[in-house]
Protein backbone atom coordinates (compact mmCIF):
# COMPACT_ATOMS: atom_id res chain seq x y z
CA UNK A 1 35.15 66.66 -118.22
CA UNK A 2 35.09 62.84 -118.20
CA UNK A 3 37.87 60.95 -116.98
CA UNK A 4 39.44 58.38 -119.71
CA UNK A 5 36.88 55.58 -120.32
CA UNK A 6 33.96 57.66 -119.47
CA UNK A 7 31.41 59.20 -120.94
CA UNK A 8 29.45 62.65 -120.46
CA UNK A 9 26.12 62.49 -119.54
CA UNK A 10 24.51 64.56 -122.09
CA UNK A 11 25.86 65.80 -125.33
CA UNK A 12 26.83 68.93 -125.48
CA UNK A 13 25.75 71.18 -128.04
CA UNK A 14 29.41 73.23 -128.25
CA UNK A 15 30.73 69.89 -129.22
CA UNK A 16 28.43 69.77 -132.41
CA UNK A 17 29.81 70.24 -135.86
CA UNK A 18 28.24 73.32 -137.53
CA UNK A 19 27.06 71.49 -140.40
CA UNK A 20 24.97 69.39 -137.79
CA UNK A 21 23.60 72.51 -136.36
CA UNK A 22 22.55 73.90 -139.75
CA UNK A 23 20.90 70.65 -140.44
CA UNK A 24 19.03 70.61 -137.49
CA UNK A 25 17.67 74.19 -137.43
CA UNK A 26 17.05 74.07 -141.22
CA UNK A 27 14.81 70.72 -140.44
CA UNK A 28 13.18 71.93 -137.73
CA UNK A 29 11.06 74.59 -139.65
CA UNK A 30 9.82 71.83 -142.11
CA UNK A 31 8.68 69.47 -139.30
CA UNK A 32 6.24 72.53 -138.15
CA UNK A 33 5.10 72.76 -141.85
CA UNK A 34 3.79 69.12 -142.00
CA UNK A 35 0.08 67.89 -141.33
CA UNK A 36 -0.76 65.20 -138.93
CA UNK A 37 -1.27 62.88 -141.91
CA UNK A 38 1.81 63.02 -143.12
CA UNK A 39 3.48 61.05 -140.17
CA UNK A 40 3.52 57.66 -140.14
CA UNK A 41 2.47 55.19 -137.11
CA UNK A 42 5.29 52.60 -135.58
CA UNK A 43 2.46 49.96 -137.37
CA UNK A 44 2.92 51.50 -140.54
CA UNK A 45 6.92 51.76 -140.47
CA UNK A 46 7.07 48.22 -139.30
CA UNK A 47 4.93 46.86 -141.51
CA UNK A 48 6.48 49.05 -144.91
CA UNK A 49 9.80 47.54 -143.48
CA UNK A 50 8.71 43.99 -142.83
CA UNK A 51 8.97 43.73 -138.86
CA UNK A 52 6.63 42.20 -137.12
CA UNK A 53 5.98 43.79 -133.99
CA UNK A 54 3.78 40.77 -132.33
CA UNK A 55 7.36 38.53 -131.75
């Protein structure tokens, strides 16, 4: 346990709330259901979002 003004080094899973944990698992399934085209490069997020990675 961390002493006031500390932090732990991990996060630990006990601590979740359950609606996180039924979130995650439920999400988890429909990232294996995806193809590879359906995810999107860094370029491609930057640019849809107007960054420009060069600076």
């Amino acid at each position: 346990m961390p002493v006031d003004g500390e932090h732990p080094d991990h996060e630990d899973e006990a601590e979740m709330l359950p609606d996180e944990a039924a979130v995650i698992a439920e999400r988890a399934d429909s990232l294996d259901e995806l193809d590879d085209d359906d995810y999107l490069t860094t370029d491609e997020v930057a640019d849809s979002l107007g960054i420009d990675l060069d600076d």
